[in-house]
C-alpha atoms as a PDB file:
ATOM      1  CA  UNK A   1       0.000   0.000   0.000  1.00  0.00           C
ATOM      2  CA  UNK A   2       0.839   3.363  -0.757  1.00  0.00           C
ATOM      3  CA  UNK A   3      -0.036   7.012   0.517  1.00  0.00           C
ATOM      4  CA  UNK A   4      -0.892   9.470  -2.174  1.00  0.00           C
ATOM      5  CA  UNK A   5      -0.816  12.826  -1.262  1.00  0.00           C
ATOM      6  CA  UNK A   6      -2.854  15.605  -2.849  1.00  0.00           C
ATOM      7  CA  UNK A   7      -4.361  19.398  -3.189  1.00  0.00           C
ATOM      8  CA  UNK A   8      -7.404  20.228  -4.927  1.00  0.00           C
ATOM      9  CA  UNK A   9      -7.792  23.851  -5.716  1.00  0.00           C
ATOM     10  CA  UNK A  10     -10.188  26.237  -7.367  1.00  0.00           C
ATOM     11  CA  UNK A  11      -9.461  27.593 -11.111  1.00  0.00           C
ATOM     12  CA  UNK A  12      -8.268  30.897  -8.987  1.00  0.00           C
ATOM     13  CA  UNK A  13      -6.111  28.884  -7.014  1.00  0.00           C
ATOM     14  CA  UNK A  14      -8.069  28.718  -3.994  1.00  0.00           C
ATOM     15  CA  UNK A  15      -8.606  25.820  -1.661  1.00  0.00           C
ATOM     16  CA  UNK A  16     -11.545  24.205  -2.359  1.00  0.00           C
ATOM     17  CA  UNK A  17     -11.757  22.361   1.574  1.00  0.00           C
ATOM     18  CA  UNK A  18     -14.440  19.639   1.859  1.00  0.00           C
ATOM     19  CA  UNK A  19     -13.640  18.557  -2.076  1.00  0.00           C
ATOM     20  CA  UNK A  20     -14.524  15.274  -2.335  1.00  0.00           C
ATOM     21  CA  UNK A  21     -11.246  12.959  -3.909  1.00  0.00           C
ATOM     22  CA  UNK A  22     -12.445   8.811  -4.414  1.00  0.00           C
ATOM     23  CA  UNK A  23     -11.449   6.277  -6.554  1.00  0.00           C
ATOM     24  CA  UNK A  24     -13.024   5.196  -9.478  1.00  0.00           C
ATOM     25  CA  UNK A  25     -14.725   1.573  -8.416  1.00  0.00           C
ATOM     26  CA  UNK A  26     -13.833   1.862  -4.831  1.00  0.00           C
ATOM     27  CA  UNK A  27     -16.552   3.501  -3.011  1.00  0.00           C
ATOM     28  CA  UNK A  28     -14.975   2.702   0.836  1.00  0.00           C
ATOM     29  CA  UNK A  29     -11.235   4.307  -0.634  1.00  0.00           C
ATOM     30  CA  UNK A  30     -12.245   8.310  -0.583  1.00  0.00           C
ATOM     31  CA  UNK A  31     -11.038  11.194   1.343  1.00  0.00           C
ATOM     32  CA  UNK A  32     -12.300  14.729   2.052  1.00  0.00           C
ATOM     33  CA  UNK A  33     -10.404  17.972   1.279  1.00  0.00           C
ATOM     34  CA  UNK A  34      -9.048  19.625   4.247  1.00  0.00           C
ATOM     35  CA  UNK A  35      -9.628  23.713   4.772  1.00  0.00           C
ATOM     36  CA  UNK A  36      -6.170  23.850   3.175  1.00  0.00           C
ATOM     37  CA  UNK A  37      -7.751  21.523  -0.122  1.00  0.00           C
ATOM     38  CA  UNK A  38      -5.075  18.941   1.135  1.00  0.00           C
ATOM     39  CA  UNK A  39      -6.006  14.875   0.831  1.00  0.00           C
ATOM     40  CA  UNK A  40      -4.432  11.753   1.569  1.00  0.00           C
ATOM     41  CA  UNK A  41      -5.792   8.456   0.009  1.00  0.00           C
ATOM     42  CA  UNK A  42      -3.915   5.130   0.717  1.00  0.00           C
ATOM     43  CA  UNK A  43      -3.849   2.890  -2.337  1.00  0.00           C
ATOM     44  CA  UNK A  44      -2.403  -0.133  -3.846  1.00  0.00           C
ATOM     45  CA  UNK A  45       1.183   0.067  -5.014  1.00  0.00           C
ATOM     46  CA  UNK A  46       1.599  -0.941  -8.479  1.00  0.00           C
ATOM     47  CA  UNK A  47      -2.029  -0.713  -9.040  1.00  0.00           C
ATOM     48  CA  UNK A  48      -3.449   1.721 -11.374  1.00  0.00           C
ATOM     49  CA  UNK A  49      -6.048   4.089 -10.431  1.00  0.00           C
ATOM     50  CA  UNK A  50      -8.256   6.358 -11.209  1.00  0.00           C
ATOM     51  CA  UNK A  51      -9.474   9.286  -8.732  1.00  0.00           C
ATOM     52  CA  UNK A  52     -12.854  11.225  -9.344  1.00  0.00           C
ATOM     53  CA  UNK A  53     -12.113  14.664  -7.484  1.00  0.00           C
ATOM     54  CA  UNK A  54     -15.551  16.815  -7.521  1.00  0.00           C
ATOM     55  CA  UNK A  55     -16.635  20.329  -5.522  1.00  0.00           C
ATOM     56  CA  UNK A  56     -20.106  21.813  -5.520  1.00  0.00           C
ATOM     57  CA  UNK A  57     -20.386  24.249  -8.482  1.00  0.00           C
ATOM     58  CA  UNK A  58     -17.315  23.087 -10.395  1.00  0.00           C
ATOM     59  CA  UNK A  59     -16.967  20.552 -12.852  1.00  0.00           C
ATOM     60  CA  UNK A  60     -15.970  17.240 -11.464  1.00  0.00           C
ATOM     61  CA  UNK A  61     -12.509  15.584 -13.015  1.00  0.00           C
ATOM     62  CA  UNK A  62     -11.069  12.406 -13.494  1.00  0.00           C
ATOM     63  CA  UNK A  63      -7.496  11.932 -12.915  1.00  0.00           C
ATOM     64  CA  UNK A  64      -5.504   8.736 -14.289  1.00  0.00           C
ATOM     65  CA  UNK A  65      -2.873   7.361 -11.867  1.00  0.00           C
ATOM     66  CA  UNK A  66      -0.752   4.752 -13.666  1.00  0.00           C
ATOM     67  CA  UNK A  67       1.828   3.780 -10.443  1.00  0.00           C
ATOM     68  CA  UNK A  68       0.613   5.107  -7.653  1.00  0.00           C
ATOM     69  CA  UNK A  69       4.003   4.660  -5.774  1.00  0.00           C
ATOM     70  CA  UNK A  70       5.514   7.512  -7.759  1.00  0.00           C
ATOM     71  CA  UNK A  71       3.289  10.045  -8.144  1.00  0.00           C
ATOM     72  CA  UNK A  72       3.502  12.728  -4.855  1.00  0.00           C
ATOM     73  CA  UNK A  73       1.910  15.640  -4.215  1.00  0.00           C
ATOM     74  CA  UNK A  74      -0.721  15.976  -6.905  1.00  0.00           C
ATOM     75  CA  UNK A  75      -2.573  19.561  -7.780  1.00  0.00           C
ATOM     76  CA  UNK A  76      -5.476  19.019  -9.040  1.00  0.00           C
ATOM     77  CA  UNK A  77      -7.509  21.792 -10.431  1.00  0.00           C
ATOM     78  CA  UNK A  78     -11.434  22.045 -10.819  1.00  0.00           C
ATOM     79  CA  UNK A  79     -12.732  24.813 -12.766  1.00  0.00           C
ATOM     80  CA  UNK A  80     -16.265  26.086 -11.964  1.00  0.00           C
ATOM     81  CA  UNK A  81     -19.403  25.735 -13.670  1.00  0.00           C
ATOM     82  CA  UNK A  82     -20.251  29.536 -12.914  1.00  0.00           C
ATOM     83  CA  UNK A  83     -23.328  28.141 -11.334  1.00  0.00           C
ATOM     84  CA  UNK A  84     -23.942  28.918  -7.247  1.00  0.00           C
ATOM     85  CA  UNK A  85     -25.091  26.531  -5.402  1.00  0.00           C
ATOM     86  CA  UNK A  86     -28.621  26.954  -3.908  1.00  0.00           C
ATOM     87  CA  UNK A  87     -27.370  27.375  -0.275  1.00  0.00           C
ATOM     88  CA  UNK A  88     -24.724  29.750  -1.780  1.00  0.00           C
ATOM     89  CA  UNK A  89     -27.458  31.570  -3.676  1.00  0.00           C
ATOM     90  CA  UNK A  90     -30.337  32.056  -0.791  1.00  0.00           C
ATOM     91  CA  UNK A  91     -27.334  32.897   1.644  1.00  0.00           C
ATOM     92  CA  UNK A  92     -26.313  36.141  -0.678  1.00  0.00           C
ATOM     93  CA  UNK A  93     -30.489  36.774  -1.595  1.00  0.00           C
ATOM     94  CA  UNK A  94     -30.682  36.917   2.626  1.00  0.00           C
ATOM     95  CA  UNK A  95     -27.607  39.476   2.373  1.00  0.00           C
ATOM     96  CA  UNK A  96     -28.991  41.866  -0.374  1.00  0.00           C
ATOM     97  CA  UNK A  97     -32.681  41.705   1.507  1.00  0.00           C
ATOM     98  CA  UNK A  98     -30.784  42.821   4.607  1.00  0.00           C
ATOM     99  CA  UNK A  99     -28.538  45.739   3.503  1.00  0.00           C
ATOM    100  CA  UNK A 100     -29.270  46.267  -0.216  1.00  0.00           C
ATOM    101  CA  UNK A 101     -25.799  45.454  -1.815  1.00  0.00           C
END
């Protein structure tokens, strides 16, 4: 087994903490983004993978590991859909209702 280490940021370059980082055909192998969009999945040496790395409002990716046991410190980059979420959207209506901006 092998540790691969990770960071999943925003198309700005911004953490995206809480991302969601799993592996293709393994639903018990994922991991969670920490608030710094750092991850840390432990997976078969030798074994090739494939990690599906996905954030609210931005398009999910798939990301081809052939070895595992050589690949360190990924970046992965999600670009967003330019959609808000609705949580995101009724938080900011709430705002503007409040103090007009």
């Amino acid at each position: 087994m092998v540790q691969l280490t990770g960071t999943v940021l925003s198309s700005t370059g911004q953490p995206l903490a809480g991302a969601a980082v799993g592996v293709e055909g393994k639903k018990l192998n994922s991991a969670s983004a920490n608030s710094e969009g750092s991850f840390l999945l432990t997976l078969p040496a030798g074994e090739p993978v494939v990690l599906l790395v996905g954030f609210p409002a931005h398009e999910p990716q798939r990301v081809a590991i052939r070895n595992p046991a050589t690949e360190k410190n990924l970046i992965i980059t999600l670009q967003s859909t330019g959609k808000q979420t609705s949580k995101a959207l009724r938080a900011r209506q709430k705002k503007y209702k409040r103090t007009g901006e």
